[in-house]
C-alpha atoms as a PDB file:
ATOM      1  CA  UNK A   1      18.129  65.344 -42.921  1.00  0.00           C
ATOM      2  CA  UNK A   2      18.955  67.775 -46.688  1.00  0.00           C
ATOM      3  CA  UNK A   3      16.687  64.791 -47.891  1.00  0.00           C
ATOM      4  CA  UNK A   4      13.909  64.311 -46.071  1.00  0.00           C
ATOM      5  CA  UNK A   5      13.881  68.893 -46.287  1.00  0.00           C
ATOM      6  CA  UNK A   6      13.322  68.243 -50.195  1.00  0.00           C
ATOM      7  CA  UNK A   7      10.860  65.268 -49.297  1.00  0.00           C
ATOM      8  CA  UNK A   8       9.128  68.219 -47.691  1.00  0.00           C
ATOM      9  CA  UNK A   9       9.321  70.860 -50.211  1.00  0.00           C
ATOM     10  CA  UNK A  10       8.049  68.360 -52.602  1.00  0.00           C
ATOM     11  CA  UNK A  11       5.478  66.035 -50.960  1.00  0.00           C
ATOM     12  CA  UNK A  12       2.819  68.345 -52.248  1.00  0.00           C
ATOM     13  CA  UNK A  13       3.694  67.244 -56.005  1.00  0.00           C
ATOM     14  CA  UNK A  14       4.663  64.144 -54.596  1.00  0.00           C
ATOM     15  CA  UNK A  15       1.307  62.956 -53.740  1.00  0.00           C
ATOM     16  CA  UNK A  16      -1.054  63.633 -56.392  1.00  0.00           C
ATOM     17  CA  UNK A  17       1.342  61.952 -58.542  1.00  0.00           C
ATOM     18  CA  UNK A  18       0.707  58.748 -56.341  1.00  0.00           C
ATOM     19  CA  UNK A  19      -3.031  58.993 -56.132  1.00  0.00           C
ATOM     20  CA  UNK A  20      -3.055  59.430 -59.699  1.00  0.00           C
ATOM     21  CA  UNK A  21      -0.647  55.933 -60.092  1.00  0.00           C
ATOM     22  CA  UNK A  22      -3.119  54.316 -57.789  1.00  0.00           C
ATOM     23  CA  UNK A  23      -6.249  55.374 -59.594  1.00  0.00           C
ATOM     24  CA  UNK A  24      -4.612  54.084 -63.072  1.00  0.00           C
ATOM     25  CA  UNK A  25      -3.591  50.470 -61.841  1.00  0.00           C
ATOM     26  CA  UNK A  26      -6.870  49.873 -60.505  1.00  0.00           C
ATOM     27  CA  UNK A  27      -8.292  50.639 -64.042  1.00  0.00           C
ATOM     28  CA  UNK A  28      -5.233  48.558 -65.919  1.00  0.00           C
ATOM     29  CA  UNK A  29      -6.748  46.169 -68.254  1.00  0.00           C
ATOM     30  CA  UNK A  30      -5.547  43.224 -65.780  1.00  0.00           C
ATOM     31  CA  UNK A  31      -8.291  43.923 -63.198  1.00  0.00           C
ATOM     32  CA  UNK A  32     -10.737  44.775 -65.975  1.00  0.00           C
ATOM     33  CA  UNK A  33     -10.298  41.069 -67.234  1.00  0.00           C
ATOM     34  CA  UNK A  34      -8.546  38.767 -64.855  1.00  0.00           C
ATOM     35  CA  UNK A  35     -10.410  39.676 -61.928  1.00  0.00           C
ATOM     36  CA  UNK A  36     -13.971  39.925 -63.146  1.00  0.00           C
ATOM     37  CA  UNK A  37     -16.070  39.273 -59.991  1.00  0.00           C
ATOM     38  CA  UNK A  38     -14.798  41.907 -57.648  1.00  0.00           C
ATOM     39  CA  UNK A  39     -13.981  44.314 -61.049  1.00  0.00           C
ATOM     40  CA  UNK A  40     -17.573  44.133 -62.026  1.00  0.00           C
ATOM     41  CA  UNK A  41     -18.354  45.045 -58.553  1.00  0.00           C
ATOM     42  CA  UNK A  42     -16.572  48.446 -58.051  1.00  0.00           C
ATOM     43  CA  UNK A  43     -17.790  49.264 -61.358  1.00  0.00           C
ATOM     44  CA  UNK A  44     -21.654  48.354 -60.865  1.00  0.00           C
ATOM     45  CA  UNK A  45     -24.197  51.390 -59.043  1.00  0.00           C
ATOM     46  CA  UNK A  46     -25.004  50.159 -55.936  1.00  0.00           C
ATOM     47  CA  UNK A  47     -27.925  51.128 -53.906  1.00  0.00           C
ATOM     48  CA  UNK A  48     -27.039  51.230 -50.005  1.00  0.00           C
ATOM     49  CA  UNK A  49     -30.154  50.621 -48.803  1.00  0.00           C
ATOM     50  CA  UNK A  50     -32.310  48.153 -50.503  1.00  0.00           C
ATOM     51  CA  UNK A  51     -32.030  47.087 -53.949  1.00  0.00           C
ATOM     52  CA  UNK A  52     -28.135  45.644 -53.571  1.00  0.00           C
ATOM     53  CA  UNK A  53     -26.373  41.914 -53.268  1.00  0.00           C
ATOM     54  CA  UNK A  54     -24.971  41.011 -50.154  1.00  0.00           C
ATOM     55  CA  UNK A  55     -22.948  37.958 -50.083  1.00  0.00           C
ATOM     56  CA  UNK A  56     -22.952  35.568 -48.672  1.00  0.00           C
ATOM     57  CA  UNK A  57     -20.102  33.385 -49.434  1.00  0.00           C
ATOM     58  CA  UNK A  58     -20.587  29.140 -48.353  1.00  0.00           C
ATOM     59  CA  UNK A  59     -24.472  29.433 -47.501  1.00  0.00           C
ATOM     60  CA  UNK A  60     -26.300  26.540 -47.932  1.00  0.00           C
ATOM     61  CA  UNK A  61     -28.942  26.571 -50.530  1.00  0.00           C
ATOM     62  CA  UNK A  62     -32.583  25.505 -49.517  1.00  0.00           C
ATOM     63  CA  UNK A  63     -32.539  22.830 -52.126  1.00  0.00           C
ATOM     64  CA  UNK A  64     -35.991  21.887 -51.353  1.00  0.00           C
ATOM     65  CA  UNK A  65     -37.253  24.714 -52.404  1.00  0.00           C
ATOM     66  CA  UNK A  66     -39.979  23.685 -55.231  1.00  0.00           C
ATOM     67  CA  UNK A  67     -40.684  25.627 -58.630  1.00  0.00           C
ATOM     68  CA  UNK A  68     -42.139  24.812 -61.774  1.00  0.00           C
ATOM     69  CA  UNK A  69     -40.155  24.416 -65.007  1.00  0.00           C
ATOM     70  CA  UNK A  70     -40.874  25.494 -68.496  1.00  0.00           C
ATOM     71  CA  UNK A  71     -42.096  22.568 -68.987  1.00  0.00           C
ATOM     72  CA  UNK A  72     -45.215  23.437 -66.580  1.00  0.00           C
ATOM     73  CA  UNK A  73     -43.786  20.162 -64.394  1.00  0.00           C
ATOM     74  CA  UNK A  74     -43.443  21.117 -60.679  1.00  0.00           C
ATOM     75  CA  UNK A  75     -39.876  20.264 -59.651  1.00  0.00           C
ATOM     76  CA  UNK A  76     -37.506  20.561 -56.453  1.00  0.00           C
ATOM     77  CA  UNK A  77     -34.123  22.915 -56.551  1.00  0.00           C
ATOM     78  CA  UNK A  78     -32.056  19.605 -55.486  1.00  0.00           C
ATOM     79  CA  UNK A  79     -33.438  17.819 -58.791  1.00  0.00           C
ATOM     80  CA  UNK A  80     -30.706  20.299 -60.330  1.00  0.00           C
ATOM     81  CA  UNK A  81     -27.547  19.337 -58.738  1.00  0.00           C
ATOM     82  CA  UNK A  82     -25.424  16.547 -59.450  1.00  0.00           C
ATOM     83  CA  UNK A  83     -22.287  15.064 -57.733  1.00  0.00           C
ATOM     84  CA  UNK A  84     -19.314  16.743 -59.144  1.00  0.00           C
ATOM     85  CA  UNK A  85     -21.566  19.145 -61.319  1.00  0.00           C
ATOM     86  CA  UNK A  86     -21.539  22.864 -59.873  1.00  0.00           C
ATOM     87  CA  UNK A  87     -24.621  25.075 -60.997  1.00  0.00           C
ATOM     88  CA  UNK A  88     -24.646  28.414 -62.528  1.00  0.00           C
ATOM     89  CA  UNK A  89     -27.327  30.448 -60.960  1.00  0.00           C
ATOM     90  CA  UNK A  90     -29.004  33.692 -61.388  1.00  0.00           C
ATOM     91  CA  UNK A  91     -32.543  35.459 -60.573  1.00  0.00           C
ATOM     92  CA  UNK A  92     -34.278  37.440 -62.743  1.00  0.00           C
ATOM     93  CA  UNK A  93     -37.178  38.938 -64.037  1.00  0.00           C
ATOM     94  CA  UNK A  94     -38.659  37.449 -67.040  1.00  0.00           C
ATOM     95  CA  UNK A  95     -40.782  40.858 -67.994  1.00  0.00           C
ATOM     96  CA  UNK A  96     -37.417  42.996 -67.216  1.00  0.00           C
ATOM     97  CA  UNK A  97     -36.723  45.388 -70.113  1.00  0.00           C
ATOM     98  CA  UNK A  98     -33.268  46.012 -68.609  1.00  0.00           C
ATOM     99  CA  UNK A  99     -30.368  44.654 -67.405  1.00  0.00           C
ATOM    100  CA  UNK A 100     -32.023  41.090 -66.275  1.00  0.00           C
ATOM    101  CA  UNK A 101     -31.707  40.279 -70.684  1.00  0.00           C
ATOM    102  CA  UNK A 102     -28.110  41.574 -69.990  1.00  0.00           C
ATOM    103  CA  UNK A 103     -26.913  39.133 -67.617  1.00  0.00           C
ATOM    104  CA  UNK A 104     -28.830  36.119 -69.676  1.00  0.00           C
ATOM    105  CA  UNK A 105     -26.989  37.544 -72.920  1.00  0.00           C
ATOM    106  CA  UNK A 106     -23.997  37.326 -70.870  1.00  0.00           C
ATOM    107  CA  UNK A 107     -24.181  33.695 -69.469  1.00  0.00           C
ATOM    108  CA  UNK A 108     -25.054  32.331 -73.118  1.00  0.00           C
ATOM    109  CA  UNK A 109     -21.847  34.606 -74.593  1.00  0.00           C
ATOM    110  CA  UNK A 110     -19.676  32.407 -71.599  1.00  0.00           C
ATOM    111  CA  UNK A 111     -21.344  28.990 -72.596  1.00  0.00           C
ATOM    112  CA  UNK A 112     -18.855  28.103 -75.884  1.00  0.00           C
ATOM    113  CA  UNK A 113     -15.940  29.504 -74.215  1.00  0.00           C
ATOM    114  CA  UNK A 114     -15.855  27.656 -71.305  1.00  0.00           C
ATOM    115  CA  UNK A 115     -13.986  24.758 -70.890  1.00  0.00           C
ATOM    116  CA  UNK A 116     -16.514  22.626 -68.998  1.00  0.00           C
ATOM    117  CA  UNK A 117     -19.325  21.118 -71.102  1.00  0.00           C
ATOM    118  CA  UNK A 118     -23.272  22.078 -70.563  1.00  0.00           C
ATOM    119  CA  UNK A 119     -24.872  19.840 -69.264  1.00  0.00           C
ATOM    120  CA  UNK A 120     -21.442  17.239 -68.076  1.00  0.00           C
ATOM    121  CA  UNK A 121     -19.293  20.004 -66.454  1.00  0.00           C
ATOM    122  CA  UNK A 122     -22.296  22.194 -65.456  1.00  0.00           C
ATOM    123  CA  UNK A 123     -25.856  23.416 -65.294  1.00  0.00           C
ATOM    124  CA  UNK A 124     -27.655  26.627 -65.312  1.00  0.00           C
ATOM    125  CA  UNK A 125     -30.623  27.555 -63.273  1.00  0.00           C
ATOM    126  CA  UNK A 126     -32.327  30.254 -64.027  1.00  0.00           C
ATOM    127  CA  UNK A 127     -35.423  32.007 -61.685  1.00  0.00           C
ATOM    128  CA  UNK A 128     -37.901  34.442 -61.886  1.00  0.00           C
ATOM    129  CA  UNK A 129     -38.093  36.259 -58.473  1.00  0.00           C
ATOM    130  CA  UNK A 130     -41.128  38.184 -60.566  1.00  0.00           C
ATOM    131  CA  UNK A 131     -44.305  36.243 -58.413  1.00  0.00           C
ATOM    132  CA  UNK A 132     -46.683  37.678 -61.499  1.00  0.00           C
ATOM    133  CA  UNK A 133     -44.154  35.760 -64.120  1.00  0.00           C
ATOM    134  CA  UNK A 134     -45.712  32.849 -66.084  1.00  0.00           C
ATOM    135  CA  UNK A 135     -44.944  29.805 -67.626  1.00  0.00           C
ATOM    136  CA  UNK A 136     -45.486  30.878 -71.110  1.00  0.00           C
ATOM    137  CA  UNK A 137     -43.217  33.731 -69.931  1.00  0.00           C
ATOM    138  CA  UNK A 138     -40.210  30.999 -69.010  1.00  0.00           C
ATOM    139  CA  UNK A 139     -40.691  29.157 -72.582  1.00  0.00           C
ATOM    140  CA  UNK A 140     -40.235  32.121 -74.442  1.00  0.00           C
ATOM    141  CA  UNK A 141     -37.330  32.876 -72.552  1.00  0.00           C
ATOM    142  CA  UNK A 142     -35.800  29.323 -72.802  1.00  0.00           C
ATOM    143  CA  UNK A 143     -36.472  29.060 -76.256  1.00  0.00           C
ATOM    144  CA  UNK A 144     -35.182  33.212 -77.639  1.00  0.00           C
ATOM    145  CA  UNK A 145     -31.995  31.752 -76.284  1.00  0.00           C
ATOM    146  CA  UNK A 146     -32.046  28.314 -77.606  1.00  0.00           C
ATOM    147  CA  UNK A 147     -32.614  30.644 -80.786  1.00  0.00           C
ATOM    148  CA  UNK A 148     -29.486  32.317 -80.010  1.00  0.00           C
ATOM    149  CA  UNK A 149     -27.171  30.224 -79.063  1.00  0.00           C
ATOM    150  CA  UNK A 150     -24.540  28.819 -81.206  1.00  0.00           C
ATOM    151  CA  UNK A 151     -25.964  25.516 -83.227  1.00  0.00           C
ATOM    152  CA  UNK A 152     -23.734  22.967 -81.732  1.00  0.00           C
ATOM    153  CA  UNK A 153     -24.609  24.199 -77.801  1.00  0.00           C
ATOM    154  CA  UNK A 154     -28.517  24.291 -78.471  1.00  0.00           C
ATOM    155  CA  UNK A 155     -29.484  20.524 -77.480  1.00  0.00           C
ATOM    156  CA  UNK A 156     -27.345  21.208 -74.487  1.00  0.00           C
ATOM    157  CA  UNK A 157     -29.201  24.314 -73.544  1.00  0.00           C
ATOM    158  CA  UNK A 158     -32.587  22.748 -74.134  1.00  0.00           C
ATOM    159  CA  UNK A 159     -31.375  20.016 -71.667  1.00  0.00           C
ATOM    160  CA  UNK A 160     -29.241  21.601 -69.103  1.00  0.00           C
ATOM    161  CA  UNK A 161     -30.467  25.629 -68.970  1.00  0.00           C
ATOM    162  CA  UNK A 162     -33.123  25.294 -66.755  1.00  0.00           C
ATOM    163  CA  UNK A 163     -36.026  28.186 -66.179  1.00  0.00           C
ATOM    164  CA  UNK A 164     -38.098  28.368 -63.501  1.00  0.00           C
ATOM    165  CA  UNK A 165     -41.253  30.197 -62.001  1.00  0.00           C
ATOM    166  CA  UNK A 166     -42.720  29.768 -58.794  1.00  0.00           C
ATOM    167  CA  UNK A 167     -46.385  28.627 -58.597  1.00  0.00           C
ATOM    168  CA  UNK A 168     -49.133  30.327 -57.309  1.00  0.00           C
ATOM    169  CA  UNK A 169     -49.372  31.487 -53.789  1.00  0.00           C
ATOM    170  CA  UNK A 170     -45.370  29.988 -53.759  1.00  0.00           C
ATOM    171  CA  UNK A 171     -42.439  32.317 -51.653  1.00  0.00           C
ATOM    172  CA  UNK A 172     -39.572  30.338 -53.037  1.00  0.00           C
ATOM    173  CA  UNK A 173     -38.249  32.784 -54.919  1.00  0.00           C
ATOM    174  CA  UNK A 174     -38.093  34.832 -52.074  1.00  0.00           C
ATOM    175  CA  UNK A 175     -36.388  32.678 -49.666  1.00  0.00           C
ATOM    176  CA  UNK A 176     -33.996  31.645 -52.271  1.00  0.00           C
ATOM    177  CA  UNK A 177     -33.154  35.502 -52.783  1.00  0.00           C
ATOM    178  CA  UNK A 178     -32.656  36.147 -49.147  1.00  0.00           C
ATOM    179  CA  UNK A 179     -30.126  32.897 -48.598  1.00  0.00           C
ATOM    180  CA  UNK A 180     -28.174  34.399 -51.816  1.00  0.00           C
ATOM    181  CA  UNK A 181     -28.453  38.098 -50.722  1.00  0.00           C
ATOM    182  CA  UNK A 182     -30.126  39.205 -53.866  1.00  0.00           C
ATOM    183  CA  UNK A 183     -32.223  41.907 -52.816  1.00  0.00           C
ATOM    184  CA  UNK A 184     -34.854  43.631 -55.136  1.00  0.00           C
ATOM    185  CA  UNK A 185     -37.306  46.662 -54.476  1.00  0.00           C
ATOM    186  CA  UNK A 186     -40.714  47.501 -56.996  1.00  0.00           C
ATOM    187  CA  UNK A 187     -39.765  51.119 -58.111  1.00  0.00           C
ATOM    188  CA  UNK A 188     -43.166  52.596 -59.402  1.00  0.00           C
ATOM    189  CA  UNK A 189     -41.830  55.621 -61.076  1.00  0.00           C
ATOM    190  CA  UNK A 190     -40.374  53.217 -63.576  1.00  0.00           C
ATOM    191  CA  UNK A 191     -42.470  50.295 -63.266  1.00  0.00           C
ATOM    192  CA  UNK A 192     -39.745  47.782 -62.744  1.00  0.00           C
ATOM    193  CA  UNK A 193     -38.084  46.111 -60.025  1.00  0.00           C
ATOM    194  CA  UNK A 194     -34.642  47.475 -58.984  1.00  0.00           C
ATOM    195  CA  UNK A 195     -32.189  45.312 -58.364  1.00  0.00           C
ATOM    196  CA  UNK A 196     -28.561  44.454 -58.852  1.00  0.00           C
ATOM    197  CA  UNK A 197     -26.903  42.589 -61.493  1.00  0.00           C
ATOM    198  CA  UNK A 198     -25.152  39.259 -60.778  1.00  0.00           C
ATOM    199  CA  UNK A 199     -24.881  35.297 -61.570  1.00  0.00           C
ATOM    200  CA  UNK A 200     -23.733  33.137 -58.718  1.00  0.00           C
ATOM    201  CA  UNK A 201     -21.711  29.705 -58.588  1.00  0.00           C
ATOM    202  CA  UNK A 202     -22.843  26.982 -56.452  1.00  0.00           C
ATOM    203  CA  UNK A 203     -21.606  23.964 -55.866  1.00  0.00           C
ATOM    204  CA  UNK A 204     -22.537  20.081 -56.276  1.00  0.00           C
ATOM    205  CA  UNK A 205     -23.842  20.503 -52.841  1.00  0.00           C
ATOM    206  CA  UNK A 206     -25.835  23.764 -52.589  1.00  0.00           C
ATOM    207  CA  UNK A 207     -23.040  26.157 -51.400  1.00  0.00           C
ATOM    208  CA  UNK A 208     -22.691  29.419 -52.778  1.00  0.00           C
ATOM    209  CA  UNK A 209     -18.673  28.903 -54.225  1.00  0.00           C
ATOM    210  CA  UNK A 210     -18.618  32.586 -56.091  1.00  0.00           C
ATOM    211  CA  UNK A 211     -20.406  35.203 -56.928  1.00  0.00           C
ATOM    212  CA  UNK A 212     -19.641  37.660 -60.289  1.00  0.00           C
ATOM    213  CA  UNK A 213     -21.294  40.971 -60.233  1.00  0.00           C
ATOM    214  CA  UNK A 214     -22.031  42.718 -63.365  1.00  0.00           C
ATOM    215  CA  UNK A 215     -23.125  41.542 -67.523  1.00  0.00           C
ATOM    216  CA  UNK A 216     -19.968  40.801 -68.348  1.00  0.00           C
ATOM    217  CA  UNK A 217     -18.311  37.265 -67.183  1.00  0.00           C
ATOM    218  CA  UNK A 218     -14.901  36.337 -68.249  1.00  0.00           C
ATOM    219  CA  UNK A 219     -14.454  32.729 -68.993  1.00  0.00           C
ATOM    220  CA  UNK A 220     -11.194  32.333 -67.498  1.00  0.00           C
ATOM    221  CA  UNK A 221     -13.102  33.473 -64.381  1.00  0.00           C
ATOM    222  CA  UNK A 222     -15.592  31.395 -64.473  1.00  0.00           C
ATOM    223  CA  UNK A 223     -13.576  28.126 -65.016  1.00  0.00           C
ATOM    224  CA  UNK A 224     -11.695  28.507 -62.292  1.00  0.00           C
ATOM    225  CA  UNK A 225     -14.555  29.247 -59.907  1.00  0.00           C
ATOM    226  CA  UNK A 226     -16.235  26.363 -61.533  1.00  0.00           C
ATOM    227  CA  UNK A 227     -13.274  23.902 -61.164  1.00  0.00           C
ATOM    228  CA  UNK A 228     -13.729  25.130 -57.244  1.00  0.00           C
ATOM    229  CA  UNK A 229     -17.090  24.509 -57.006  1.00  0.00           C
ATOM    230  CA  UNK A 230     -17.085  21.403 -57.867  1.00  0.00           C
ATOM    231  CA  UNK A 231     -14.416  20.606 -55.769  1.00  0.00           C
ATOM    232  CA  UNK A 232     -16.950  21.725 -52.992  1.00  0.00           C
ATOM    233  CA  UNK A 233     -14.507  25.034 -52.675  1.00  0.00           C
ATOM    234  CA  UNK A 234     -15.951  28.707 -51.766  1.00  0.00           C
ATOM    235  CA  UNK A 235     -13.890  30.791 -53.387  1.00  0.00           C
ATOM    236  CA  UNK A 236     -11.818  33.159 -50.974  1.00  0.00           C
ATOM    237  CA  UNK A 237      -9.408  36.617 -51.329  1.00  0.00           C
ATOM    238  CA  UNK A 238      -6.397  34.555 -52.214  1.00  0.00           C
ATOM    239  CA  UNK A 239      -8.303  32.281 -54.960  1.00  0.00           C
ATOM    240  CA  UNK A 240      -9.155  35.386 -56.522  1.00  0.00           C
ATOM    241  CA  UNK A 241      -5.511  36.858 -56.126  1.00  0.00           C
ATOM    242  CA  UNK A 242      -4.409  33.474 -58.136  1.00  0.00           C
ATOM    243  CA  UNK A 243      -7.180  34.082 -60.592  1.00  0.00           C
ATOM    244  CA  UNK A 244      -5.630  37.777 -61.089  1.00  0.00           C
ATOM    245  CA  UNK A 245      -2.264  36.175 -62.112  1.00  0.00           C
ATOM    246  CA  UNK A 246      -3.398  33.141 -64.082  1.00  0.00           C
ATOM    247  CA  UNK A 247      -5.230  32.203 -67.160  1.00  0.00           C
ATOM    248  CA  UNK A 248      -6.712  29.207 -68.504  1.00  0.00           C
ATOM    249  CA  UNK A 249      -4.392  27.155 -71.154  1.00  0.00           C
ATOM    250  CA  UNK A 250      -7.501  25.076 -72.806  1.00  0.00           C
ATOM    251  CA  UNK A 251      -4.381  23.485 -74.922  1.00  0.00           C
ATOM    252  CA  UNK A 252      -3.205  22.362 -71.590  1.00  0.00           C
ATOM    253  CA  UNK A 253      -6.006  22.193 -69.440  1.00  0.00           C
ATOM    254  CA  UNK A 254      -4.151  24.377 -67.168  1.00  0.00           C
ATOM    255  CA  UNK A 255      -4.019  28.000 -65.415  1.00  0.00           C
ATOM    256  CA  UNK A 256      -0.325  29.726 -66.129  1.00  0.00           C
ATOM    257  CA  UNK A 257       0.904  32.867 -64.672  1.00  0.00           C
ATOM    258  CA  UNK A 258       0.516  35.920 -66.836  1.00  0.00           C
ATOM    259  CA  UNK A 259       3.374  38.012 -66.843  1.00  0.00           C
ATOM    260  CA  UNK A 260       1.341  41.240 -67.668  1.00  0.00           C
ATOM    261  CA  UNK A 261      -0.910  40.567 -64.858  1.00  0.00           C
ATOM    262  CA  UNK A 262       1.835  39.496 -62.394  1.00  0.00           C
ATOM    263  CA  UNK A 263       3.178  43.188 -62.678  1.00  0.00           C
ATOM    264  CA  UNK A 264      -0.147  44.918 -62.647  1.00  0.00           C
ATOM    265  CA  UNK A 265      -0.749  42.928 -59.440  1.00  0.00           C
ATOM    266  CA  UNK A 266       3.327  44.309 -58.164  1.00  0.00           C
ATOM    267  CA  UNK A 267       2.707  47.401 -59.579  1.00  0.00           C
ATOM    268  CA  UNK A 268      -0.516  48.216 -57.914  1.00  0.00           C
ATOM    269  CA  UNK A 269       1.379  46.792 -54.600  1.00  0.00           C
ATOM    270  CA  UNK A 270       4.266  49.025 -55.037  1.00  0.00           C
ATOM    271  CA  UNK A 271       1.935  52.335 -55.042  1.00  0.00           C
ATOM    272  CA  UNK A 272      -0.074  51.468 -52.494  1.00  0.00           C
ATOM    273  CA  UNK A 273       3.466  50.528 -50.350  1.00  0.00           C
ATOM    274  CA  UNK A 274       4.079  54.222 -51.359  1.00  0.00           C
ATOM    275  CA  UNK A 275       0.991  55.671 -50.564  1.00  0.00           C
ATOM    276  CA  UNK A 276       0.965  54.174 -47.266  1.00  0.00           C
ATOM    277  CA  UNK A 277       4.592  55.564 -46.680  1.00  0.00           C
ATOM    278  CA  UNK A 278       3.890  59.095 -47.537  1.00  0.00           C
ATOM    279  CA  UNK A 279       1.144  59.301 -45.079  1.00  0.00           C
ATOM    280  CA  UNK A 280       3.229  57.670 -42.342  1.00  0.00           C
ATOM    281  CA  UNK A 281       5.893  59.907 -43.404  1.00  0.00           C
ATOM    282  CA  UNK A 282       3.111  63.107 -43.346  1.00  0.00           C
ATOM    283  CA  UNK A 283       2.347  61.775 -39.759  1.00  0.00           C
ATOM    284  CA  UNK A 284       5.191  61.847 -38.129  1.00  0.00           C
ATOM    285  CA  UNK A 285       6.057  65.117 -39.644  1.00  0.00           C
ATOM    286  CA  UNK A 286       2.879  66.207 -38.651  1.00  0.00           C
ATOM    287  CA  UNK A 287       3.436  65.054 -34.458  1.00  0.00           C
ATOM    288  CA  UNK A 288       7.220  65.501 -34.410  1.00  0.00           C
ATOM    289  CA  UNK A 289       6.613  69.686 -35.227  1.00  0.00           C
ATOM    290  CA  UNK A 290       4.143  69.861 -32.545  1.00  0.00           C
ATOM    291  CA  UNK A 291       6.431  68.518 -30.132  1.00  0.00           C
ATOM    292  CA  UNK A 292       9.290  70.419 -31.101  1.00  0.00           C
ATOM    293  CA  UNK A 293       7.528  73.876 -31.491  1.00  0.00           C
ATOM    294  CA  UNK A 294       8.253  75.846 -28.626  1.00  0.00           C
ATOM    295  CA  UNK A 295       5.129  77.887 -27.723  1.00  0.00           C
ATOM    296  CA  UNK A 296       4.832  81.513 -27.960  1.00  0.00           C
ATOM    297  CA  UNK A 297       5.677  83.808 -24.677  1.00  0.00           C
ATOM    298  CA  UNK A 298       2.500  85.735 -23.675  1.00  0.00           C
ATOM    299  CA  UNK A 299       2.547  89.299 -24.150  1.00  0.00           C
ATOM    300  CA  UNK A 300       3.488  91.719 -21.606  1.00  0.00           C
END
């Protein structure tokens, strides 16, 4: 009973010191690079109401769905997908001035560090949800980051990156944004679509596998969720608990624990073991003196 008195005194100190341990080990370094897709997420603006990405995890893509390539040749979504291949996707805007360059800039960083090959592992699709983009628009976009790219990964990128518009009087953009829960809104103050910032991973068969929010996409990340896709896996909570605790060994070809991330991971479980017990704790201390307080006599 003396104990759970000081508990009392102190629970006041007690718990800002908690909320503070729980606010640090979601910021440690392991969730900032081990578990990149839901990271990204908490850290990117969200807007509640229109301009956000639901997902939706295992939908089938409509893969006949037709566009037309930079190569002004119309084309169907399934010519893209391979058995055993998994696709990188994303949707942008080829006239965006923003983030949209971001998340391209961000893909072709990934490309030399992955383990999969362009173009043998994987592909890349790229659309323009933008119904006023052009072709001439998608060739200078293919080719700034053919320009870009590292010499030895160009030919695969000029093979394997694929951009896309839709043609004229086409709503396949559209209907490929709602099955992938990319949702975008014209903002005329700025003169720009708003939207969110994401690339998604699909499998050999048209299923959305992953998605990673955000610019910024780790490679160990993306292996794994590419080694899933094209498995035909969609990624769930516990794949991404593994990916928190692993890394990719490219000397090995396999994912090892990492002991720094295994104890963020126990650490973060340990506080939040403690948080919950405090408030249980606060609870019952909370009932127990109401039931125990004998009420005041009224007055005479």
């Amino acid at each position: 009973m003396r104990g759970y008195v000081v508990f009392y005194r102190l629970k006041w100190l007690a718990l800002p010191a908690v909320m503070a341990a729980m606010l640090l080990g979601f910021k440690s370094s392991a969730f900032g690079s081990g578990f990149g897709s839901l990271s990204s997420a908490v850290q990117m603006k969200r807007d509640a109401k229109t301009a956000k990405i639901t997902p939706h995890p295992g939908a089938q893509l409509p893969l006949n769905l037709q566009f037309i390539n930079s190569h002004g040749k119309r084309v169907r979504l399934a010519q893209y997908f391979h058995r055993g291949r998994p696709v990188i996707l994303d949707l942008i805007n080829y006239q965006c001035w923003g983030v949209c360059g971001f998340v391209q800039t961000g893909v072709l960083k990934a490309i030399p560090k992955l383990s999969a090959h362009l173009g043998t592992g994987y592909d890349i699709i790229t659309v323009s949800f933008n119904p006023s983009d052009t072709l001439q628009g998608a060739k200078d976009k293919k080719a700034g980051y053919i320009g870009l790219a590292p010499r030895k990964f160009r030919h695969a990128i000029a093979r394997h990156w694929h951009f896309l518009i839709e043609g004229k009087n086409s709503t396949s953009s559209a209907q490929l944004a709602k099955v992938i829960g990319f949702h975008y809104k014209w903002d005329p103050a700025i003169h720009m679509f708003d939207h969110e910032a994401a690339i998604y991973v699909i499998t050999p068969k048209g299923k959305i596998a992953n998605y990673f929010f955000g610019v910024h996409y780790v490679p160990a990340d993306l292996n794994l969720a590419l080694v899933h896709a094209g498995d035909d896996r969609i990624t769930n909570v516990f794949d991404q608990i593994l990916l928190l605790c692993t890394q990719f060994n490219p000397n090995t070809g396999k994912y090892t624990p990492v002991a720094l991330r295994v104890m963020s991971l126990a650490g973060v479980g340990i506080v939040l073991g403690l948080g919950a017990m405090f408030f249980s704790l606060f609870w019952w201390e909370r009932n127990h003196r109401r039931t125990t307080t004998p009420s005041t006599p009224p007055p005479h």
